[in-house]
C-alpha atoms as a PDB file:
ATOM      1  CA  UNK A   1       0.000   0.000   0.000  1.00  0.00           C
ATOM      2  CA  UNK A   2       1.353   3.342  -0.787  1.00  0.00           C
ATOM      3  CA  UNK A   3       1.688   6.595   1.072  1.00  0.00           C
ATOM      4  CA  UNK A   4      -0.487   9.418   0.462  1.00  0.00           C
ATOM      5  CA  UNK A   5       1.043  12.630   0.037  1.00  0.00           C
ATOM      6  CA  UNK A   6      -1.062  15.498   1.975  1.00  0.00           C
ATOM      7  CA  UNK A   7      -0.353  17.779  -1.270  1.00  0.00           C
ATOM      8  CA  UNK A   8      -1.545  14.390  -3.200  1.00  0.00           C
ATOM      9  CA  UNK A   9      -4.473  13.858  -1.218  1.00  0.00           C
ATOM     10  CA  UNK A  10      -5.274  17.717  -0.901  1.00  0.00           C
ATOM     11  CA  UNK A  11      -5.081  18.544  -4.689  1.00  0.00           C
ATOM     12  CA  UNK A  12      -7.708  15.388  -5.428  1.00  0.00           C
ATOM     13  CA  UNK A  13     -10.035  16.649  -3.110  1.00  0.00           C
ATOM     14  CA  UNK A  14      -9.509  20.398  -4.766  1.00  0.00           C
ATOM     15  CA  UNK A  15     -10.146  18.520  -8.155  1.00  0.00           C
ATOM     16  CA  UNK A  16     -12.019  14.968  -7.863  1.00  0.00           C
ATOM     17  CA  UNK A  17     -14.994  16.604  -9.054  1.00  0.00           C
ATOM     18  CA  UNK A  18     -13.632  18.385 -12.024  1.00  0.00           C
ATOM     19  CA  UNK A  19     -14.787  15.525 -14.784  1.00  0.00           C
ATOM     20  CA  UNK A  20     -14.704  17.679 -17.663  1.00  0.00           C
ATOM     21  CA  UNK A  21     -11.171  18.567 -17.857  1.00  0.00           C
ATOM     22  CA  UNK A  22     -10.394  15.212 -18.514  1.00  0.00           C
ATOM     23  CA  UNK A  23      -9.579  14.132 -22.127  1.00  0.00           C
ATOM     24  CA  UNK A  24     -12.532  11.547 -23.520  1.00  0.00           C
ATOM     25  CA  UNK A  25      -9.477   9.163 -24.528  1.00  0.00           C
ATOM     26  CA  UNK A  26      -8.873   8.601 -20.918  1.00  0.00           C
ATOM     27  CA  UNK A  27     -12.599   8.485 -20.310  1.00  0.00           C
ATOM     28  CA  UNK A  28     -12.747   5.415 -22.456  1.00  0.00           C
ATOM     29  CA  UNK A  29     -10.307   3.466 -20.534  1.00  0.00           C
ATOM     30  CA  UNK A  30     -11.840   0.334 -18.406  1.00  0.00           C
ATOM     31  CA  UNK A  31      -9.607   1.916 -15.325  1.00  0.00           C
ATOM     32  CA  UNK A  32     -11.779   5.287 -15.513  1.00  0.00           C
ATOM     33  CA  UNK A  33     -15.231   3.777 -15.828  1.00  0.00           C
ATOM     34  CA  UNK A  34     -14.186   1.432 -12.499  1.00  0.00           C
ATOM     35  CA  UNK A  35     -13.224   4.936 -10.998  1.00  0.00           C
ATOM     36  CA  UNK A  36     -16.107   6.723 -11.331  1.00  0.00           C
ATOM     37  CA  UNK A  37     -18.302   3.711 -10.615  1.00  0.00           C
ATOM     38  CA  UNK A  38     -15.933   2.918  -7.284  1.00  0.00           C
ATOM     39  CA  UNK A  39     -16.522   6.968  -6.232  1.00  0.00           C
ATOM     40  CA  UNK A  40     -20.511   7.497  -6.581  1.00  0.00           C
ATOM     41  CA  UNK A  41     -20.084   4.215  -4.604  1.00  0.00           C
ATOM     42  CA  UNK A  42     -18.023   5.288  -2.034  1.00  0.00           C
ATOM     43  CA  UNK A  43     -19.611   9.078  -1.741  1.00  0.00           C
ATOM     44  CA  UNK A  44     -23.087   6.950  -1.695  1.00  0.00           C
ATOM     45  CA  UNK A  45     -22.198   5.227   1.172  1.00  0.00           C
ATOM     46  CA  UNK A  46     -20.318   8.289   2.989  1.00  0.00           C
ATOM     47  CA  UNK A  47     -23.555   9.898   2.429  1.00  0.00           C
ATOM     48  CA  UNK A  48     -25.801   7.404   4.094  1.00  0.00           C
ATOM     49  CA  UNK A  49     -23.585   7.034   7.021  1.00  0.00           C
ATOM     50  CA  UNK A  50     -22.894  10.901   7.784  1.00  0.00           C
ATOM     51  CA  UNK A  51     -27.420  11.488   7.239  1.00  0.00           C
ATOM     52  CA  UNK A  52     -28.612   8.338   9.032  1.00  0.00           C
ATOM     53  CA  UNK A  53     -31.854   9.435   9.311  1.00  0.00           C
ATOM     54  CA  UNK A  54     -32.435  10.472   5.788  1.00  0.00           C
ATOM     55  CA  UNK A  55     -33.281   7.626   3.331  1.00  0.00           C
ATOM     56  CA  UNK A  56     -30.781   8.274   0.749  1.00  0.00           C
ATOM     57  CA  UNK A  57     -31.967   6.089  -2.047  1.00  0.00           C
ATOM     58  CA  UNK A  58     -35.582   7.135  -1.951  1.00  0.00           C
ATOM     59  CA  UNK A  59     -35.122  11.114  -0.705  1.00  0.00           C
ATOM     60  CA  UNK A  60     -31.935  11.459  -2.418  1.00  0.00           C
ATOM     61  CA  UNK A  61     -30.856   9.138  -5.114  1.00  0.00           C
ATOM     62  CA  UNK A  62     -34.154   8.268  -7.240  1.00  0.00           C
ATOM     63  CA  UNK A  63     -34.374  12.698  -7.302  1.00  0.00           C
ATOM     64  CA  UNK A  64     -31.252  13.695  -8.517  1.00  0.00           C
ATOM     65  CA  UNK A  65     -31.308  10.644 -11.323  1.00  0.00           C
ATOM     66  CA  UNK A  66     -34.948  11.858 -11.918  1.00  0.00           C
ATOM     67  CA  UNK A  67     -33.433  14.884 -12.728  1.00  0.00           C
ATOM     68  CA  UNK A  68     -30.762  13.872 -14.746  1.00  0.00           C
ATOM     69  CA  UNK A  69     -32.425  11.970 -16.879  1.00  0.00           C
ATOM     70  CA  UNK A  70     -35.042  15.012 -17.575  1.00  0.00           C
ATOM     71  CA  UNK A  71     -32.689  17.089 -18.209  1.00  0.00           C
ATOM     72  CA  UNK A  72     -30.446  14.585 -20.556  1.00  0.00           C
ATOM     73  CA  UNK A  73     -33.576  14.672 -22.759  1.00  0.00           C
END
């Protein structure tokens, strides 16, 4: 296991979020789609452990895909 720099570690959290500056040909990769499928994961579950009381899938989750998929259209 590796050590994690705090500049590392800092500068993702400043830019984790910042999907569109990266270039579609390393969007395509298998190692980016198991990324981004491993973080909505993880921020999921941070999510329903830091608002226990709020049902995240129904309150939260089904919403903001509702959304997405109304406004992808």
């Amino acid at each position: 296991m590796g050590l994690i720099k705090a500049n590392d570690y800092l500068s993702w959290l400043q830019n984790f979020e910042k999907f569109h500056v990266i270039p579609l040909y390393l969007k395509q990769k298998n190692k980016y789609e198991i990324y981004v499928a491993e973080l909505k994961d993880y921020l999921c579950d941070f999510f329903a452990r830091v608002q226990p009381l709020i049902n995240f899938k129904q309150e939260v989750y089904d919403s903001v895909a509702e959304m997405f998929e109304s406004e992808w259209e």
